[in-house]
Protein backbone atom coordinates (compact mmCIF):
# COMPACT_ATOMS: atom_id res chain seq x y z
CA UNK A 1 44.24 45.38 -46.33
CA UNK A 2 40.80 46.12 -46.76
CA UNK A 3 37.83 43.87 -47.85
CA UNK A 4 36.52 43.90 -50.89
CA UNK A 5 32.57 44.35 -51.54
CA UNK A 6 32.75 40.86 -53.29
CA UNK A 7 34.60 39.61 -50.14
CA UNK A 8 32.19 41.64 -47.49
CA UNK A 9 28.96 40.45 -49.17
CA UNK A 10 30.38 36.96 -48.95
CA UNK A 11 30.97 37.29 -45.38
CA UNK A 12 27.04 38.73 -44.38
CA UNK A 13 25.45 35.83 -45.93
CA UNK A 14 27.65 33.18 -44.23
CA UNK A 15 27.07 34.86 -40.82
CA UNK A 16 23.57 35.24 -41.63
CA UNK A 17 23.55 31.20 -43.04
CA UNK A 18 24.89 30.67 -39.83
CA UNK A 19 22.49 32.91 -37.27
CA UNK A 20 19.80 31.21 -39.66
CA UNK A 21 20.91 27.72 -38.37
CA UNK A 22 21.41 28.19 -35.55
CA UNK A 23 17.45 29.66 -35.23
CA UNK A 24 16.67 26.59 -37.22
CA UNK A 25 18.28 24.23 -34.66
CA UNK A 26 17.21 26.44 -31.35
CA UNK A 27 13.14 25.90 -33.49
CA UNK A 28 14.21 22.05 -33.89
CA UNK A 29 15.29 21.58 -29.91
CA UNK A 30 11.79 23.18 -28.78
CA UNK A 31 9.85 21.48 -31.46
CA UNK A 32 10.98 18.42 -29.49
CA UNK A 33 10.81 19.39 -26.20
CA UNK A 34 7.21 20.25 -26.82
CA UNK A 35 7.25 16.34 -28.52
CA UNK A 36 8.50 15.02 -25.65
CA UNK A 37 6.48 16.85 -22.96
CA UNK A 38 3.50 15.87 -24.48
CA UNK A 39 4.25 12.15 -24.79
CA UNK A 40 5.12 11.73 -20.68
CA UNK A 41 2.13 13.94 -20.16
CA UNK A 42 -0.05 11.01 -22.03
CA UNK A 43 2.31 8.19 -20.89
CA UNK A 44 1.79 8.48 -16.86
CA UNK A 45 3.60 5.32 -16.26
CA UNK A 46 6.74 6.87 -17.39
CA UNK A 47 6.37 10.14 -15.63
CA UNK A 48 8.15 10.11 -12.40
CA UNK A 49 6.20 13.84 -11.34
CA UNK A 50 2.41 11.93 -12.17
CA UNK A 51 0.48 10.05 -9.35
CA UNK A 52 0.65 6.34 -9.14
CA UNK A 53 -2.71 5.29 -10.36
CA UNK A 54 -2.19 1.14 -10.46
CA UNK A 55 -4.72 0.82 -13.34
CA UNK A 56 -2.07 2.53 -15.37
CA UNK A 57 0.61 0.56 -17.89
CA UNK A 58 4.01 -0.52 -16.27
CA UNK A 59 6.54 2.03 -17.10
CA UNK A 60 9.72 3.33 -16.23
CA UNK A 61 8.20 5.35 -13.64
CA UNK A 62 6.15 2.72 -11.96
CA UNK A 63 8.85 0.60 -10.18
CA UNK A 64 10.48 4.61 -8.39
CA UNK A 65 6.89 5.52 -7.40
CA UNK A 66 6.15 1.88 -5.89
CA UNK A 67 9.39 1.79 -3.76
CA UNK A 68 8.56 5.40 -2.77
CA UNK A 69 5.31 3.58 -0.55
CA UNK A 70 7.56 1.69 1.79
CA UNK A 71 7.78 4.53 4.32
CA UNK A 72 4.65 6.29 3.43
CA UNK A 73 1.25 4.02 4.55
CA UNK A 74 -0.76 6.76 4.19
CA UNK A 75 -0.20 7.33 0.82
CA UNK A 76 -0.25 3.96 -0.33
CA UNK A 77 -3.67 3.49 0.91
CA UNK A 78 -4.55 6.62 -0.91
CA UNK A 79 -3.12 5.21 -4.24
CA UNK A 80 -5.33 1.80 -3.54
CA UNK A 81 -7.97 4.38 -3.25
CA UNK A 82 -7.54 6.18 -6.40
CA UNK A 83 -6.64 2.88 -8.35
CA UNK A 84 -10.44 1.70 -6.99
CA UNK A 85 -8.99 -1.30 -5.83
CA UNK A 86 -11.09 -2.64 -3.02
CA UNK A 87 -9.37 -3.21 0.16
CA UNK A 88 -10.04 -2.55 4.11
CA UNK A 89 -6.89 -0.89 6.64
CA UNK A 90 -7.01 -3.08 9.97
CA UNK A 91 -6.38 -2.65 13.54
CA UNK A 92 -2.35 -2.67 14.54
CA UNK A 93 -1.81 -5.74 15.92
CA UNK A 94 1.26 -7.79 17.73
CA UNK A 95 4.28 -6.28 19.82
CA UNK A 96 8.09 -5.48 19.63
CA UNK A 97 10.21 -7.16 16.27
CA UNK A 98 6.66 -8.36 15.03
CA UNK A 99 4.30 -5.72 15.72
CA UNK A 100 2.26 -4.83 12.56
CA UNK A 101 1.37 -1.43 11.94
CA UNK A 102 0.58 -1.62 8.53
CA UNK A 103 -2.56 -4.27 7.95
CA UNK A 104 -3.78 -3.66 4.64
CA UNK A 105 -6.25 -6.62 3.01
CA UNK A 106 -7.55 -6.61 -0.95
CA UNK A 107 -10.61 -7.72 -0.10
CA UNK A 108 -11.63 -8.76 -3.92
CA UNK A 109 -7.92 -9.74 -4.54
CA UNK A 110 -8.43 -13.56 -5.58
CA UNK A 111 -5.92 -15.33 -3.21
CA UNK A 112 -6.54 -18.85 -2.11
CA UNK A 113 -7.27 -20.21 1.13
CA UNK A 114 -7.59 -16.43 1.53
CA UNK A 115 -6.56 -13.19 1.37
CA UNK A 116 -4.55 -12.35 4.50
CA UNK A 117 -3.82 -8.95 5.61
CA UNK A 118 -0.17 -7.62 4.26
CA UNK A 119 1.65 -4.45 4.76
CA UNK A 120 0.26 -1.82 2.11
CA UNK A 121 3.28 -1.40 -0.26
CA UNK A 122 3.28 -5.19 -0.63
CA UNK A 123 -0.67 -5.17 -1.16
CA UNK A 124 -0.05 -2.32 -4.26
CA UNK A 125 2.28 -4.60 -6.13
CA UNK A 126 0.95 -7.68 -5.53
CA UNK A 127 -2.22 -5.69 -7.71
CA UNK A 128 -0.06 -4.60 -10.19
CA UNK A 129 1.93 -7.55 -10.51
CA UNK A 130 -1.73 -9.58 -10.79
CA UNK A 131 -3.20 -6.96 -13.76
CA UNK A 132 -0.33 -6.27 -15.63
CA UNK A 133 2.05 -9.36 -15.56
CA UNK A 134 0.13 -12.37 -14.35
CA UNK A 135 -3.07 -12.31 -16.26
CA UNK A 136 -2.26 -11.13 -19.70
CA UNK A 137 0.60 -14.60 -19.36
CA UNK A 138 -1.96 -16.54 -18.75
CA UNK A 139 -3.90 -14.99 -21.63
CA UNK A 140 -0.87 -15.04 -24.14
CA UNK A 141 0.34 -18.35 -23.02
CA UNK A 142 -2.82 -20.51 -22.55
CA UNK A 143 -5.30 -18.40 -23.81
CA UNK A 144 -7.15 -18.64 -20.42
CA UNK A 145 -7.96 -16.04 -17.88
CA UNK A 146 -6.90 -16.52 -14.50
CA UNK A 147 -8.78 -17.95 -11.82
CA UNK A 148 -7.24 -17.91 -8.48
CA UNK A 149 -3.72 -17.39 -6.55
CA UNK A 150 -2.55 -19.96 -4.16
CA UNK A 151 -0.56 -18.78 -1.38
CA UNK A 152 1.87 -20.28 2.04
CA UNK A 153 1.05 -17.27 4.15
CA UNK A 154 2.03 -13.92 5.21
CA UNK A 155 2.88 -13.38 8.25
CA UNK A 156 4.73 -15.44 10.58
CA UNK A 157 6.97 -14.32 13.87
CA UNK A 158 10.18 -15.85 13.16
CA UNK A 159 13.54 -14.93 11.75
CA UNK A 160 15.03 -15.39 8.39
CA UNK A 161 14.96 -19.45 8.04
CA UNK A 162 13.19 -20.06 11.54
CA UNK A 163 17.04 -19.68 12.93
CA UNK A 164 16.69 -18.72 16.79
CA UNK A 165 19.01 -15.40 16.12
CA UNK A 166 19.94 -13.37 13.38
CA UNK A 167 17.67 -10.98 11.30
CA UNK A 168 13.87 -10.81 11.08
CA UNK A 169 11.77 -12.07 8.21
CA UNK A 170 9.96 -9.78 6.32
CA UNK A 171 6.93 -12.09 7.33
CA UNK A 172 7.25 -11.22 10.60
CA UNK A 173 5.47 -7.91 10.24
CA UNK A 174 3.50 -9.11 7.34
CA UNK A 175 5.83 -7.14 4.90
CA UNK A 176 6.17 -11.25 2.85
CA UNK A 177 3.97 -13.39 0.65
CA UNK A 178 4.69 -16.85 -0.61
CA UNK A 179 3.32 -17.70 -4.07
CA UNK A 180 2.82 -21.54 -4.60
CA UNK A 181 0.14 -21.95 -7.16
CA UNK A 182 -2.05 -20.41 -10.11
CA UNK A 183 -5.24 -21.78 -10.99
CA UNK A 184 -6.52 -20.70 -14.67
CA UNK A 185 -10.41 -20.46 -15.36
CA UNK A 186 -9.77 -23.16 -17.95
CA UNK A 187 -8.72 -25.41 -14.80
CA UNK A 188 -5.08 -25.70 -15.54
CA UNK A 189 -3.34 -25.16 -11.91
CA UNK A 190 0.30 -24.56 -12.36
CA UNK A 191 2.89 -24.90 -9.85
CA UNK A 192 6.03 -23.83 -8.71
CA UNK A 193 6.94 -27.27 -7.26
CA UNK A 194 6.01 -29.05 -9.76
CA UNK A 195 5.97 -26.92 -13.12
CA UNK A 196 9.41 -24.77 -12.53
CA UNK A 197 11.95 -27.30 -14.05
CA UNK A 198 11.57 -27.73 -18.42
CA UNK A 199 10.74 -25.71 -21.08
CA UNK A 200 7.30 -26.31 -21.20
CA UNK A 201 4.04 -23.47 -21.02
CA UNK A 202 3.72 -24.01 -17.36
CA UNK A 203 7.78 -22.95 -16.96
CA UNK A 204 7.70 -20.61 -19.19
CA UNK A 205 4.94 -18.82 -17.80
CA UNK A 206 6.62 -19.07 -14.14
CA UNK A 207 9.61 -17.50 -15.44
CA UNK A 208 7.68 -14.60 -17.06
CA UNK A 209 5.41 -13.75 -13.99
CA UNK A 210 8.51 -14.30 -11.50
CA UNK A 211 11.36 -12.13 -13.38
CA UNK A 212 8.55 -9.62 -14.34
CA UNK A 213 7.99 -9.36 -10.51
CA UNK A 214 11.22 -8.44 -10.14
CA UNK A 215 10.21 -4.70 -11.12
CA UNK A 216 7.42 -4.33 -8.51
CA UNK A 217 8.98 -6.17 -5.31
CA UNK A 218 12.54 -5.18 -3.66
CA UNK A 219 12.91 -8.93 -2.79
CA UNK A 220 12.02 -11.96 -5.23
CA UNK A 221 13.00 -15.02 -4.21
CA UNK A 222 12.27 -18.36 -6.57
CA UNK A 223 13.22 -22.17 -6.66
CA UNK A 224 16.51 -20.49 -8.26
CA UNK A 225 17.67 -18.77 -5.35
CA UNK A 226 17.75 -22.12 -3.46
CA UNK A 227 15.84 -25.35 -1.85
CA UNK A 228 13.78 -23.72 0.95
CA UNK A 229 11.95 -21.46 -2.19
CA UNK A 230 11.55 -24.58 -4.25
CA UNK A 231 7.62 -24.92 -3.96
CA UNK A 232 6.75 -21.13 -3.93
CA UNK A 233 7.96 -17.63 -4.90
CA UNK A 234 8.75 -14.85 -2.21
CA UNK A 235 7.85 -11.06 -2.70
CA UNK A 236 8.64 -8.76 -0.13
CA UNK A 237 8.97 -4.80 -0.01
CA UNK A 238 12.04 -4.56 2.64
CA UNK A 239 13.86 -1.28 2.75
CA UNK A 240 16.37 -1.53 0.79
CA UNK A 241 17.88 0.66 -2.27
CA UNK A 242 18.74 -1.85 -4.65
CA UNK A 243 16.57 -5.00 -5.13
CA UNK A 244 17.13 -8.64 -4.91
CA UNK A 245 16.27 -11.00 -7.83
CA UNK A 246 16.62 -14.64 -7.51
C-alpha cells in the first residue's frame, strides 16, 4: 500500500528531527572534548602526557609521574632542575647490597641536624610533600609557617629491623628517611613520639602530613604500623607497583 503525502511528509521531518540530533549531539560531544582538553592543558598536575614540574599543584597525575623516577636518575635530577629546587648529585659511594648510586642532596631543603644525601626519587617527594602538604598544615592548623624538619637518618647498611638475614632496608642505599620532628617558626616543635596519640592540633596535623604522604612515597610507615615507627615516620621509594600505607 502506498504512502500517503500526509504520511511521507511526516516521515522527512522525523528523519530529518533525527539527523538534526544527532548533529546536535555529535556538536555537544566536541564542544566538550574541546572543554576538557583545555582544562588538563591548564591543570598540569592532572595531565599524565605534561612534565613533572614540582612547583605545580598535587593532582591526579602527580603521584604516576613521581613513581615513574624510581628507575630513571637522570630524569629526576632534570625535574629538580626544572622545579629550581636547589640540590647537588654526589659521588657513588659504598659496595655490593649497599652501594649508592644515586646521591642526590637538597641543599636549601630545611632538614635538621642536616640534610643528608638520599636517592633522587626520594629527594623529589620529600619537596613536594614539604610545599604542598606540610607547610600549608602548619599554616591552616596553627597559623604558623614552618621552620625546620627533624630527621633519624638516611642511610644505614643493615637489613629490614637490623635482623642478620632477610631483605635489605631501603636505608641501605639511601632510598629511606625517618621523620621525627617539625619545628614551626612560631616555636611550636611537634612530635611523632610525643604528639601522635589524641585529638589534639599537634595529632591532627601528624595525621594530615603522614596520610597525605601516602600519595608521594611507595612506602609510609607511622607509629600505626607498629612500635619500632613509634617516634618517627618512614618514606621510602622501593620498587614496587602498589604502595604501602601504614
Amino acid at each position: 500500500m502506498a504512502k500517503s503525502p500526509d504520511t511521507f511528509r511526516i516521515s522527512r521531518k522525523i528523519g530529518k528531527f533525527r539527523a538534526e540530533r544527532r548533529l546536535l549531539g555529535l556538536a555537544m560531544l566536541g564542544l566538550v572534548i574541546l572543554a576538557a582538553w583545555s582544562w588538563i592543558q591548564a591543570h598540569p598536575e592532572h595531565n599524565p602526557a605534561a612534565p613533572l614540574d614540582l612547583r605545580d599543584p598535587v593532582g591526579m597525575a602527580t603521584a604516576t609521574k613521581l613513581a615513574a623516577l624510581k628507575d630513571d636518575v637522570e630524569e629526576c635530577r632534570a625535574v629538580l632542575a626544572r622545579s629550581e629546587v636547589a640540590y647537588e648529585a654526589l659521588p657513588a659511594t659504598g659496595e655490593g647490597d649497599c652501594a649508592r648510586s644515586d646521591r642526590t642532596q637538597l641543599t636549601e631543603y630545611p632538614l635538621v641536624p642536616n640534610s643528608p644525601p638520599t636517592t633522587c626519587p626520594v629527594a623529589t617527594a620529600m619537596e613536594v610533600w614539604r610545599t604542598r602538604i606540610v607547610e600549608p598544615a602548619a599554616q591552616d592548623i596553627f597559623d604558623s609557617d614552618l621552620d625546620r624538619i627533624e630527621h633519624l637518618g638516611v642511610y644505614s647498611c643493615r637489613r629490614l629491623y637490623g635482623r642478620s638475614e632477610g631483605a635489605w632496608s631501603e636505608h641501605a642505599t639511601g632510598n629511606a628517611i625517618d621523620i621525627a620532628a617539625f619545628v614551626l617558626e612560631n616555636g611550636r616543635r611537634i612530635s611523632v613520639l610525643y604528639d601522635w596519640e589524641g585529638d589534639a592540633d599537634e595529632a591532627q596535623f601528624l595525621r594530615r602530613v603522614r596520610d597525605d604522604a601516602c600519595d608521594l612515597f611507595a612506602t609510609v610507615l607511622s607509629p600505626d604500623y607498629n612500635d619500632a615507627h613509634a617516634d618517627h615516620f618512614h618514606f621510602d621509594q622501593e620498587s614496587r607497583w602498589a604502595g604501602v600505607c601504614r
